[in-house]
C-alpha atoms as a PDB file:
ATOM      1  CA  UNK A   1     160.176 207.950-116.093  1.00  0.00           C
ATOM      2  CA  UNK A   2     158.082 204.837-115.848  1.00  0.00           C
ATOM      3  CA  UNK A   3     161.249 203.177-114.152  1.00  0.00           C
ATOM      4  CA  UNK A   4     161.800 205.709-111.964  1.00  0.00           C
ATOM      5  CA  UNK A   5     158.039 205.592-110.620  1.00  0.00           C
ATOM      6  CA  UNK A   6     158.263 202.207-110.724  1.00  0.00           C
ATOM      7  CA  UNK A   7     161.386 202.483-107.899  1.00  0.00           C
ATOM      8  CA  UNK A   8     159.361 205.089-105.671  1.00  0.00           C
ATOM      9  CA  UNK A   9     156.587 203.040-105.378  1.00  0.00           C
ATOM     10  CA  UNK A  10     158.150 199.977-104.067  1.00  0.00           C
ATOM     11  CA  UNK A  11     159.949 201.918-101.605  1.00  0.00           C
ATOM     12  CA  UNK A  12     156.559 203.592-100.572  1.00  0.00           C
ATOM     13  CA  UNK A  13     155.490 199.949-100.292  1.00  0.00           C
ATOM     14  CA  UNK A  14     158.831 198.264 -98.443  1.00  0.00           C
ATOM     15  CA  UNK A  15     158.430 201.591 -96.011  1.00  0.00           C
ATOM     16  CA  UNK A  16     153.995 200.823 -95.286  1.00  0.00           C
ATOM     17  CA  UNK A  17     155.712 196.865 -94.898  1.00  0.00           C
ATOM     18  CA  UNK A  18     158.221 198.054 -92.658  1.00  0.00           C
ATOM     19  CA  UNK A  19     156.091 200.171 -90.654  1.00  0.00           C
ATOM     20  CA  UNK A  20     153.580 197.542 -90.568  1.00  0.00           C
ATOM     21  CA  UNK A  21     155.937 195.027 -89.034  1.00  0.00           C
ATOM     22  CA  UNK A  22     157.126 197.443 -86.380  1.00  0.00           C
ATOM     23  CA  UNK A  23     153.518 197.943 -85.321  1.00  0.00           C
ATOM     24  CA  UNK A  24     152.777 194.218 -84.812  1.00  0.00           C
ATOM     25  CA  UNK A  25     155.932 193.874 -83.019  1.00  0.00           C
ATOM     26  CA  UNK A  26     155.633 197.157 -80.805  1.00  0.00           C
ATOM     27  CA  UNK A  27     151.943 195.655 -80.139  1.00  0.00           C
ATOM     28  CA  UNK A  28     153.274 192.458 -79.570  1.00  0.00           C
ATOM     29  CA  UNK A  29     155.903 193.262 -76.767  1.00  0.00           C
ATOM     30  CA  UNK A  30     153.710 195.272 -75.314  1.00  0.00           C
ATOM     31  CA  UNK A  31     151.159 192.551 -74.813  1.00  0.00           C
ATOM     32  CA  UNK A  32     153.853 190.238 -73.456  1.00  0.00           C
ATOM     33  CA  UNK A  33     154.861 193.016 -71.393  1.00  0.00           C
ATOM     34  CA  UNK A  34     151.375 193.209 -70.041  1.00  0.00           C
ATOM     35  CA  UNK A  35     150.651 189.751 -69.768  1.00  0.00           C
ATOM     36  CA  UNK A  36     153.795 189.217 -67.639  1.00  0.00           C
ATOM     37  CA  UNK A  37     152.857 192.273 -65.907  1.00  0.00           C
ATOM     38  CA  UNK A  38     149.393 190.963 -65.107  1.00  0.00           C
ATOM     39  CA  UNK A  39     150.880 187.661 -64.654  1.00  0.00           C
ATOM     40  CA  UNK A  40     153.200 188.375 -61.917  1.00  0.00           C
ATOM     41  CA  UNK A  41     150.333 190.708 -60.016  1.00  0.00           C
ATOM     42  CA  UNK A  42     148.372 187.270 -60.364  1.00  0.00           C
ATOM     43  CA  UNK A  43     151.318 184.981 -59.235  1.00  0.00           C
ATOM     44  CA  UNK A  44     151.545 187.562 -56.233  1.00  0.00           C
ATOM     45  CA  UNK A  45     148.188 188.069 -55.308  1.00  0.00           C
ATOM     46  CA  UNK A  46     147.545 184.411 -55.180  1.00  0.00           C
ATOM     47  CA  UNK A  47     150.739 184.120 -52.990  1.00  0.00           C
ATOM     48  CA  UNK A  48     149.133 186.620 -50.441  1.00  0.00           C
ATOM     49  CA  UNK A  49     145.989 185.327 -50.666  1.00  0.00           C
ATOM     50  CA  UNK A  50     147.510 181.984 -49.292  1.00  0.00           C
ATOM     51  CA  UNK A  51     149.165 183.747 -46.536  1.00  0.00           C
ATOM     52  CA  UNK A  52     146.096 185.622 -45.377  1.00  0.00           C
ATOM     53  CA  UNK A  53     144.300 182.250 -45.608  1.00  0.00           C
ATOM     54  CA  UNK A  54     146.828 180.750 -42.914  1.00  0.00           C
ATOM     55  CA  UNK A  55     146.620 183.779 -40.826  1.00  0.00           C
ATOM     56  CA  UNK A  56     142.921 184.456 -40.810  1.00  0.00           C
ATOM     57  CA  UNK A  57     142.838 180.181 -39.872  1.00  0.00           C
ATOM     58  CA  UNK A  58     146.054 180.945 -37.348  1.00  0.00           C
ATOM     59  CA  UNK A  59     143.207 183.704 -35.984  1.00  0.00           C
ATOM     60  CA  UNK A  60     140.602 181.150 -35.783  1.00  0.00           C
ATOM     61  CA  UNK A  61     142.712 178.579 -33.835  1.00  0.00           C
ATOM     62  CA  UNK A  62     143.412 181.550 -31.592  1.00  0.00           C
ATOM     63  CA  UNK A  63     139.854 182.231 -30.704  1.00  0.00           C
ATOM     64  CA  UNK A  64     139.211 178.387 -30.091  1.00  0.00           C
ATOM     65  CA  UNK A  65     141.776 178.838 -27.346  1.00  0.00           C
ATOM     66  CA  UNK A  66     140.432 181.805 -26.238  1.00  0.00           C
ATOM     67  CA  UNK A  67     136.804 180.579 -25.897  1.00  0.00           C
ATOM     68  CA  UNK A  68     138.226 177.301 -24.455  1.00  0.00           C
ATOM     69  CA  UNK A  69     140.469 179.222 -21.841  1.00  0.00           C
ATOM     70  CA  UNK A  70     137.217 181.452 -20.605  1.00  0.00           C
ATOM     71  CA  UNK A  71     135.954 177.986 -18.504  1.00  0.00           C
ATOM     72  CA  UNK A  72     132.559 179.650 -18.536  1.00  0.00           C
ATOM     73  CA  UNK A  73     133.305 183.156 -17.930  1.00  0.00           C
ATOM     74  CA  UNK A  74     132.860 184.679 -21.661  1.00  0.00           C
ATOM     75  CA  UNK A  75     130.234 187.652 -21.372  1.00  0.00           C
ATOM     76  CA  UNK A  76     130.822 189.812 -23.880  1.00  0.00           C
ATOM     77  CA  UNK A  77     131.992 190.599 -27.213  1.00  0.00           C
ATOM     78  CA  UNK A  78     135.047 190.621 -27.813  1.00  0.00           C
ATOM     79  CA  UNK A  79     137.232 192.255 -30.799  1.00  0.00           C
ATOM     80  CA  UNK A  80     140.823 191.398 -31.358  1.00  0.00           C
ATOM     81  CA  UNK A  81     143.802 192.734 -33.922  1.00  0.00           C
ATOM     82  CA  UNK A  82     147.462 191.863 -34.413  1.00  0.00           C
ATOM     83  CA  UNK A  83     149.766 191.871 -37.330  1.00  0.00           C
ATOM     84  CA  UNK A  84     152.386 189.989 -39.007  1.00  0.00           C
ATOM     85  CA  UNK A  85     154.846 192.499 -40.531  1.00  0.00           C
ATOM     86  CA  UNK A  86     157.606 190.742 -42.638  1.00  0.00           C
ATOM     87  CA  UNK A  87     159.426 192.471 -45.084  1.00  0.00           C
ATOM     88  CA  UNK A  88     157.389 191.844 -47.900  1.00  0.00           C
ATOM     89  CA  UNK A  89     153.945 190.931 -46.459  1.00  0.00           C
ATOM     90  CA  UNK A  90     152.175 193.325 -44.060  1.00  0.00           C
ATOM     91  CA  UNK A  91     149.207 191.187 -42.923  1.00  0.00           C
ATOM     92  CA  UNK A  92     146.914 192.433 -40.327  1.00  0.00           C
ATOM     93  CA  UNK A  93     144.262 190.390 -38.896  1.00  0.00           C
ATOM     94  CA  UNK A  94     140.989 190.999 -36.739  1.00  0.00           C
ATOM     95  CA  UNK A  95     138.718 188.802 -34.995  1.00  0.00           C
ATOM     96  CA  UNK A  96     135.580 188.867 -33.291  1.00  0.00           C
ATOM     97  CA  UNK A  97     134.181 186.761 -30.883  1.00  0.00           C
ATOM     98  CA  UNK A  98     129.822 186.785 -30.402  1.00  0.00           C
ATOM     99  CA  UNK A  99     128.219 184.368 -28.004  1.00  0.00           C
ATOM    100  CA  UNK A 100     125.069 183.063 -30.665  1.00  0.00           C
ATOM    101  CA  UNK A 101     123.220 181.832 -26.791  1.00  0.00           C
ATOM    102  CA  UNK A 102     122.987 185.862 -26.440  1.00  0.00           C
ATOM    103  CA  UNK A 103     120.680 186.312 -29.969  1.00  0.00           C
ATOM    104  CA  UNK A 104     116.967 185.267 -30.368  1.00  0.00           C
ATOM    105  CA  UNK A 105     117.426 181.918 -31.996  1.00  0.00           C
ATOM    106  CA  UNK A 106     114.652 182.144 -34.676  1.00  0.00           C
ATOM    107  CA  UNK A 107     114.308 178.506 -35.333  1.00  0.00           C
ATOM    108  CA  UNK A 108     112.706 177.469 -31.654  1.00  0.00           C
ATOM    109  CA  UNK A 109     109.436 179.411 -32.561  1.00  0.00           C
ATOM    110  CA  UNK A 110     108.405 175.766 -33.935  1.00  0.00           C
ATOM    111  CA  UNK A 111     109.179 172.397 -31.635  1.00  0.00           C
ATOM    112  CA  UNK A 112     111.197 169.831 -33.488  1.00  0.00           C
ATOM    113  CA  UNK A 113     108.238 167.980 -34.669  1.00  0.00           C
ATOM    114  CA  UNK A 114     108.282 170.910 -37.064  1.00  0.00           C
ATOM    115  CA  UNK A 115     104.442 171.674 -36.402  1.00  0.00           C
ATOM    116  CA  UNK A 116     103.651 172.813 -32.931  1.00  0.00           C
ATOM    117  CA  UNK A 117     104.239 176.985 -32.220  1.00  0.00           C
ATOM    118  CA  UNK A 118     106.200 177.689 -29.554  1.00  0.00           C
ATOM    119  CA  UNK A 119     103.954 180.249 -27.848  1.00  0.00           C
ATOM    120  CA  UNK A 120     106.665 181.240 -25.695  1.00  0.00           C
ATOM    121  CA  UNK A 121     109.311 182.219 -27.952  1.00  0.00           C
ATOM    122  CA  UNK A 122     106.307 183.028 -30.728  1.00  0.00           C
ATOM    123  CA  UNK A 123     105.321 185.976 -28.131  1.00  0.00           C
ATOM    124  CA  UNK A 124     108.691 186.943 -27.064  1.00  0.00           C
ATOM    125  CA  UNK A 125     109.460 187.192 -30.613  1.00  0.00           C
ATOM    126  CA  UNK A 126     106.878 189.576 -31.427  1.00  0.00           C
ATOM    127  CA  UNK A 127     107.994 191.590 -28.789  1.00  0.00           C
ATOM    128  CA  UNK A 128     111.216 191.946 -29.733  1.00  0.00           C
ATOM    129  CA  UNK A 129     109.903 192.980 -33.478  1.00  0.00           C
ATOM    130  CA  UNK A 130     108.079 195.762 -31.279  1.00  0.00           C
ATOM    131  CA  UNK A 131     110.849 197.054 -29.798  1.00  0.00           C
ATOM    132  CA  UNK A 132     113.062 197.393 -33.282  1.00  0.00           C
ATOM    133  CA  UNK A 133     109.683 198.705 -34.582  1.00  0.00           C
ATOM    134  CA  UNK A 134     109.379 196.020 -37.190  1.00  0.00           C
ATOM    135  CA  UNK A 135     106.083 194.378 -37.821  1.00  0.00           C
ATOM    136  CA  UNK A 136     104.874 192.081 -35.837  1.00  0.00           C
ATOM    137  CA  UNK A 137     103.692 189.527 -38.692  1.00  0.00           C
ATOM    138  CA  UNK A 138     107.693 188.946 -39.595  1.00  0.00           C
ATOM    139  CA  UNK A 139     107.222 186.355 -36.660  1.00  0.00           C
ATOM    140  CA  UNK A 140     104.084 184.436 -38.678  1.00  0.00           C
ATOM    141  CA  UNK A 141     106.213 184.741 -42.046  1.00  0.00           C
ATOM    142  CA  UNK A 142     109.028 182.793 -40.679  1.00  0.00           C
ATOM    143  CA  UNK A 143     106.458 180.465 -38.669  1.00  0.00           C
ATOM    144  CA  UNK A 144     105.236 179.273 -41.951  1.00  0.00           C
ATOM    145  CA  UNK A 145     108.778 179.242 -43.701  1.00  0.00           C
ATOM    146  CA  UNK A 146     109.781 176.664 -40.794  1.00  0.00           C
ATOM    147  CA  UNK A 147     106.981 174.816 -39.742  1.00  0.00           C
ATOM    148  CA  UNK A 148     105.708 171.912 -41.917  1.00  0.00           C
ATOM    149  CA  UNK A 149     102.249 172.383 -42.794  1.00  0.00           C
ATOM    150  CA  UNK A 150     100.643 174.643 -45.639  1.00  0.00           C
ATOM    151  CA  UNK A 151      98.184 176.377 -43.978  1.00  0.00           C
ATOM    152  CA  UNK A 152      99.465 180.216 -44.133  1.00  0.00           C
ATOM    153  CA  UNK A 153      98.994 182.274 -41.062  1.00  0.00           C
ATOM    154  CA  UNK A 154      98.814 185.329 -43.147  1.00  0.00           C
ATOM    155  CA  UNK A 155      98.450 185.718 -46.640  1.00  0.00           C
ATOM    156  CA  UNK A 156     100.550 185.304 -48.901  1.00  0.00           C
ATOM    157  CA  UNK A 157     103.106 183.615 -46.267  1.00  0.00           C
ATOM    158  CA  UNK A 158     103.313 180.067 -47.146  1.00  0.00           C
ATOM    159  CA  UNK A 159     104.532 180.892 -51.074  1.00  0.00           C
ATOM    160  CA  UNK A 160     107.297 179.315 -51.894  1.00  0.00           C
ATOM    161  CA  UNK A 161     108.217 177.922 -47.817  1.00  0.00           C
ATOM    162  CA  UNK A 162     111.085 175.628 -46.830  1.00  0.00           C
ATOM    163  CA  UNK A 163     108.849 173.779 -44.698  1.00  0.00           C
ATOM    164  CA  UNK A 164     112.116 173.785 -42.517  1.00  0.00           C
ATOM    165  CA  UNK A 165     114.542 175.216 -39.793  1.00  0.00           C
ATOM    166  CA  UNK A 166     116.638 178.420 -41.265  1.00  0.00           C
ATOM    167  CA  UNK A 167     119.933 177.345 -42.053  1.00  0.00           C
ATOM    168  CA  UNK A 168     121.343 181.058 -41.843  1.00  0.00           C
ATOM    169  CA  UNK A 169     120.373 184.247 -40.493  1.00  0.00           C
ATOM    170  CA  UNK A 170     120.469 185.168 -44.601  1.00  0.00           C
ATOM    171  CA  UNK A 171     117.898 183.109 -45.261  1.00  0.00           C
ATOM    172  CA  UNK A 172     115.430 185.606 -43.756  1.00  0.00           C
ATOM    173  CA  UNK A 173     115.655 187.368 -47.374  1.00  0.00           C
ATOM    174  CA  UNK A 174     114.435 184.790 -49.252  1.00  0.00           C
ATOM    175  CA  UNK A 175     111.156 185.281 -47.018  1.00  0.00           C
ATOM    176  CA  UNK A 176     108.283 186.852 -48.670  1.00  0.00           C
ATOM    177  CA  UNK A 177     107.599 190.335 -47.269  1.00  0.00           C
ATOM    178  CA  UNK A 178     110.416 190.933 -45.202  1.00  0.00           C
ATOM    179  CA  UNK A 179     112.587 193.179 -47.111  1.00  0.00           C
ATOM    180  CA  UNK A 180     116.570 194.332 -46.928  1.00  0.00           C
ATOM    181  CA  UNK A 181     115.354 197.129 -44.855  1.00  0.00           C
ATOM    182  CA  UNK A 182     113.627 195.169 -42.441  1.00  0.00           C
ATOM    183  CA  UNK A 183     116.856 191.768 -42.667  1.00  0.00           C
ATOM    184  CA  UNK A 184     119.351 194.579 -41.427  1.00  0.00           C
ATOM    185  CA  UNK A 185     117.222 196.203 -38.161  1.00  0.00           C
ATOM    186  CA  UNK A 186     116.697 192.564 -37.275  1.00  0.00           C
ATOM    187  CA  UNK A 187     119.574 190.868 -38.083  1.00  0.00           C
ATOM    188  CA  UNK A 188     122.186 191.785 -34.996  1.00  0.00           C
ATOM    189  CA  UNK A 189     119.779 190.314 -32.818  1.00  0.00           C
ATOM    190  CA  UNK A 190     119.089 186.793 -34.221  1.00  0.00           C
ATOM    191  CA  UNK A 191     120.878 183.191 -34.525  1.00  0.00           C
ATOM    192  CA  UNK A 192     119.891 179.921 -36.069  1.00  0.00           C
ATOM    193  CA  UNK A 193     121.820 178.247 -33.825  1.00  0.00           C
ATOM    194  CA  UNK A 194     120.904 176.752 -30.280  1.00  0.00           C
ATOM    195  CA  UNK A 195     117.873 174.510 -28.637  1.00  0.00           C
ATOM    196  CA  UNK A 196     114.790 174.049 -30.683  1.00  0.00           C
ATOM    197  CA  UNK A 197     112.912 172.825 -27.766  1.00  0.00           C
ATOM    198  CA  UNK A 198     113.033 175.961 -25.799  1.00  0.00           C
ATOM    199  CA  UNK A 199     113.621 179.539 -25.885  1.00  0.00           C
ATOM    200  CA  UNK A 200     116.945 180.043 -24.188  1.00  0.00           C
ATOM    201  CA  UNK A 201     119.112 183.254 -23.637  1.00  0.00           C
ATOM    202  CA  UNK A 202     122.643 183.759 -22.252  1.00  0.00           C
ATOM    203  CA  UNK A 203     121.629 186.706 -19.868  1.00  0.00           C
ATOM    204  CA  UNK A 204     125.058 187.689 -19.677  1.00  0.00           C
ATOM    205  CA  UNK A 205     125.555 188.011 -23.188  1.00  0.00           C
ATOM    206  CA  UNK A 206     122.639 189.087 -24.349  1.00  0.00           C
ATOM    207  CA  UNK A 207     121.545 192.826 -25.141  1.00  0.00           C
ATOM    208  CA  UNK A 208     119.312 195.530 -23.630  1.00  0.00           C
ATOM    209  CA  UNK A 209     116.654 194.522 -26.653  1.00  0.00           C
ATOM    210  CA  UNK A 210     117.208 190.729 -26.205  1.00  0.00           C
ATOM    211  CA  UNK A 211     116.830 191.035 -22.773  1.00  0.00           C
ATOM    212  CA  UNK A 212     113.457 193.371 -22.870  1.00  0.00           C
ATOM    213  CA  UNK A 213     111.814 190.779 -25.346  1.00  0.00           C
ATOM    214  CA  UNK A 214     112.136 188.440 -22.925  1.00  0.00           C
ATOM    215  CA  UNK A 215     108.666 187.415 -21.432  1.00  0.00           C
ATOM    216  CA  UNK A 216     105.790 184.579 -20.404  1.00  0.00           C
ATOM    217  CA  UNK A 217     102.950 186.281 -19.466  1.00  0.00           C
ATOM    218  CA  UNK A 218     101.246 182.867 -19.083  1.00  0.00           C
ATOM    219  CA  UNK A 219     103.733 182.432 -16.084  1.00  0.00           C
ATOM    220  CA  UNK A 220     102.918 185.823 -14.877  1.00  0.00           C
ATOM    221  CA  UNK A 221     106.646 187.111 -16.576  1.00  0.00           C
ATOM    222  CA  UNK A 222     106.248 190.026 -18.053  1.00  0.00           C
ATOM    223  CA  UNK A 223     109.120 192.276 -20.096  1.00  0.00           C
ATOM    224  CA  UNK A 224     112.536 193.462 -18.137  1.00  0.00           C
ATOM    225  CA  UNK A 225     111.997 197.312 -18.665  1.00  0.00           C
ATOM    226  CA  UNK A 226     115.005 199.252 -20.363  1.00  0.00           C
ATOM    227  CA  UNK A 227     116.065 200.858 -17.213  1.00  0.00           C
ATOM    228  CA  UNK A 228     116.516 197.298 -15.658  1.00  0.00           C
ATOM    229  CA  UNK A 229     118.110 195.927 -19.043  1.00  0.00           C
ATOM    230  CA  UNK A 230     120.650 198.683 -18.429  1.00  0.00           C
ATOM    231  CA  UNK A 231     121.001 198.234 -14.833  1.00  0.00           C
ATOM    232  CA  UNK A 232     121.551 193.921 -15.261  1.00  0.00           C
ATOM    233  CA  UNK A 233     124.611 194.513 -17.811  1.00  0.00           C
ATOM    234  CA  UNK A 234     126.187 197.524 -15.666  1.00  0.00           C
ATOM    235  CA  UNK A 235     125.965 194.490 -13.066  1.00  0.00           C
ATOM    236  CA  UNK A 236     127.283 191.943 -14.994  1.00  0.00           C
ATOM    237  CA  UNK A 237     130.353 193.653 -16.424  1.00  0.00           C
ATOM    238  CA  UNK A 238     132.235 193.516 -12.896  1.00  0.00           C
ATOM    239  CA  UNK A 239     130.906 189.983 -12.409  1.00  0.00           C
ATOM    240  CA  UNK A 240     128.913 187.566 -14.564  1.00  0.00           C
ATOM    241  CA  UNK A 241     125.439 186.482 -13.282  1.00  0.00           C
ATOM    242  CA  UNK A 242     124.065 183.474 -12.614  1.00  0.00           C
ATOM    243  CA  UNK A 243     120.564 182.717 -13.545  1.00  0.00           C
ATOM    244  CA  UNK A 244     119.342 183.225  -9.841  1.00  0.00           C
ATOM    245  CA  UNK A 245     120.840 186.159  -9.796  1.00  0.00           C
ATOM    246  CA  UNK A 246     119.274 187.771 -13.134  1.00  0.00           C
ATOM    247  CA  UNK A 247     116.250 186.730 -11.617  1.00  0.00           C
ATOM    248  CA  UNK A 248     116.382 188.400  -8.063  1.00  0.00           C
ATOM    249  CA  UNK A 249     118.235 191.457  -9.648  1.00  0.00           C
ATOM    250  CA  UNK A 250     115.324 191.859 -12.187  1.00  0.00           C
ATOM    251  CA  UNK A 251     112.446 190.939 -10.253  1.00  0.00           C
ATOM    252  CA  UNK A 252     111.349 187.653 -12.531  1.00  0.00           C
ATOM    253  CA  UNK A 253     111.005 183.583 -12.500  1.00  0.00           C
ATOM    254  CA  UNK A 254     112.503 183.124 -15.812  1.00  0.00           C
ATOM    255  CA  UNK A 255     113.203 178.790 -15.437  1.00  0.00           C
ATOM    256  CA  UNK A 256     115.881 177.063 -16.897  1.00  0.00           C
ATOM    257  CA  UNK A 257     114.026 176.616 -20.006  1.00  0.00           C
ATOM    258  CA  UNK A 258     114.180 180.152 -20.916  1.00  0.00           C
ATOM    259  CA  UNK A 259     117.433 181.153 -19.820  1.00  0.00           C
ATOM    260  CA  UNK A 260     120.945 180.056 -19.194  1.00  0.00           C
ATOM    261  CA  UNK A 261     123.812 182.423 -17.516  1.00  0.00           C
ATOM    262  CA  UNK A 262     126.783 180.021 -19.946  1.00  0.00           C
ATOM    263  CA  UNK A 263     127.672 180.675 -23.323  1.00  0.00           C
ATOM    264  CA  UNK A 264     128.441 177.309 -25.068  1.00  0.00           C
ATOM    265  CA  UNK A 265     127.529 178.455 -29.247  1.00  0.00           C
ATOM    266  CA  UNK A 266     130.188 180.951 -30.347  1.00  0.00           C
ATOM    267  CA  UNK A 267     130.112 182.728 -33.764  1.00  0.00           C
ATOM    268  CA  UNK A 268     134.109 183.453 -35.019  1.00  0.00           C
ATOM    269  CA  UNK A 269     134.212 185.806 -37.713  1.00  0.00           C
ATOM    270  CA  UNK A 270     138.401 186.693 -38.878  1.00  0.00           C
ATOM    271  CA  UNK A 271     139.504 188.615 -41.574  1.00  0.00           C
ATOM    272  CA  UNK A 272     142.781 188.814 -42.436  1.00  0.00           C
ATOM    273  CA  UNK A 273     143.852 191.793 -45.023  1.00  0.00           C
ATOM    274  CA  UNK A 274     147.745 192.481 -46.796  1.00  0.00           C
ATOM    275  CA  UNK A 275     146.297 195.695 -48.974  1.00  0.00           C
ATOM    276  CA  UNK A 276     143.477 195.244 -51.130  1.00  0.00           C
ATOM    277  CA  UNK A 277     143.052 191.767 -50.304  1.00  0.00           C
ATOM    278  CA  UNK A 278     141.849 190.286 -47.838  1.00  0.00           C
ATOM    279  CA  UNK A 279     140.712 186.533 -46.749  1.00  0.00           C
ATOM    280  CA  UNK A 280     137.576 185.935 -44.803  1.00  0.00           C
ATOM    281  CA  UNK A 281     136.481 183.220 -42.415  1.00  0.00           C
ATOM    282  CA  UNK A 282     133.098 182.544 -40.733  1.00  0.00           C
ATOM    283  CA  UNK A 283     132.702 179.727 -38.145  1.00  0.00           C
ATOM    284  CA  UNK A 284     130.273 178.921 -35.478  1.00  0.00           C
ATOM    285  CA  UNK A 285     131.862 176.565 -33.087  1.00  0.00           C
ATOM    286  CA  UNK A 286     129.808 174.256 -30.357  1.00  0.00           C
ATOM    287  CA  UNK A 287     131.685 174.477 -27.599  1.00  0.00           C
ATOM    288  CA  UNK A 288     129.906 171.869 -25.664  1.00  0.00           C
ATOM    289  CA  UNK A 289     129.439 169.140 -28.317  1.00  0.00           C
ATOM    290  CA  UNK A 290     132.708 170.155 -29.572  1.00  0.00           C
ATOM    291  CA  UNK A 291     132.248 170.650 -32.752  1.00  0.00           C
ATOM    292  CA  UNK A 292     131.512 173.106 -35.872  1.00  0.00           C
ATOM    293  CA  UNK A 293     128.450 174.207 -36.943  1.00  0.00           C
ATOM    294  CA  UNK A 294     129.649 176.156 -39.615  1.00  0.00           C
ATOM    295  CA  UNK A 295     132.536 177.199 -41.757  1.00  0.00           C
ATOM    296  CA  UNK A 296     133.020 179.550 -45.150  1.00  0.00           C
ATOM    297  CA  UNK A 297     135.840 180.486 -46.266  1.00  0.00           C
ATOM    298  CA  UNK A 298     135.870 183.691 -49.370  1.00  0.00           C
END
């Protein structure tokens, strides 16, 4: 009897071993399965990734031509798609094309020597925070962020400063009191990029609010109303304006140091997407110095 019990309990025990070792081997195919699995999504991803990498650059080389081709002419956004179907890559890419001469460049409300206001742009600035109805001490808060002394304008506004020119249009968050809220009303309308040493818009580029912010009451300019914003780019979409022209048409004296009727700083933005993935590519591109301002990649 003791023999007997003896027996069955070993082959309870070979049968727990047995089952035991299936287990671990069930688990462990399965995670080889699943690390091949993952490992091949990887290997594939990263292969598409480096395809949508050429094509969004192939879509940045074509823009270069594109802006380079224009001799001048460019006066408007523009917004391009193609594709490159293949039989196992689908890649679609879209580019688009802003002239940075047609934004408020944010850096030339302080001259170069980093300390004196430019009253100009300072005023036309504030204008243009009255027309997104924003408030009108933004333009103070990045005063202080760029210019080099430590005396604030406002309270609070020279915590934590740069003491320097804005390197990005993203740096306006790191600003104390102006808020996410406040970064995306203004943000469409701004640059970084351009001359310091004056205030100067692309008036064939730039928009109705751009355009309506632009003023020197000093000079006895005052704002283009809405109704003449309107009328000047209805005008200038069957022929681009010189700045003579933009003057006549709107009834002002705006000089050469305020605006400019040639685009020459071009922001490229391409994204290329297979899928769910999708490469990205940001460039700003002097056209007259020939070179880049900026580039990122993600």
């Amino acid at each position: 009897m003791a023999n007997q019990f003896k027996i069955k309990n070993q082959k309870g025990i070979a049968l727990v071993v047995v089952l035991l070792v299936l287990a671990l081997l069930t688990a462990m195919v399965t995670e080889f399965a699943y690390r091949v699995y993952t490992g091949t999504n990887d290997l594939y991803n990263w292969r598409d990734s480096q395809r949508l990498s050429l094509l969004a650059k192939s879509g940045i080389n074509l823009a270069v031509r594109y802006i380079k081709d224009m001799n001048d002419k460019f006066s408007n956004t523009v917004d391009m798609s193609f594709k490159e179907p293949s039989e196992s890559f689908n890649g679609e890419i879209r580019i688009k094309i802003e002239d940075e001469t047609g934004k408020f460049n944010l850096n030339s409300l302080v001259y170069p020597d980093g300390r004196t206001l430019n009253i100009t742009a300072y005023k036309s600035f504030q204008r243009l925070l009255e027309l997104l109805s924003l408030d009108k001490t933004i333009a103070d808060r990045i005063v202080d962020w760029i210019d080099a002394d430590t005396t604030p304008n406002i309270t609070g506004s020279e915590n934590m400063t740069k003491n320097s020119i804005l390197s990005s249009v993203d740096e306006l968050l790191l600003i104390n009191g102006i808020n996410r809220s406040d970064y995306d009303k203004l943000s469409p309308y701004v640059t970084v990029y351009g001359a310091r040493d004056n205030l100067i818009i692309n008036v064939n580029t730039a928009g109705d609010v751009v355009l309506m912010s632009l003023f020197d009451k000093s000079k006895g300019i005052f704002p283009v109303t809405k109704d003449k914003a309107n009328f000047l780019i209805l005008r200038r979409k069957n022929k681009p304006l010189s700045s003579g022209e933009f003057n006549s048409e709107a009834g002002t004296s705006f000089s050469a140091n305020q605006i400019t009727d040639t685009a020459s700083m071009f922001s490229i933005h391409a994204i290329a997407t297979n899928g769910n993935i999708k490469r990205i590519i940001d460039m700003v591109m002097n056209k007259d110095k020939g070179r880049i301002e900026y580039w990122r990649e993600y």
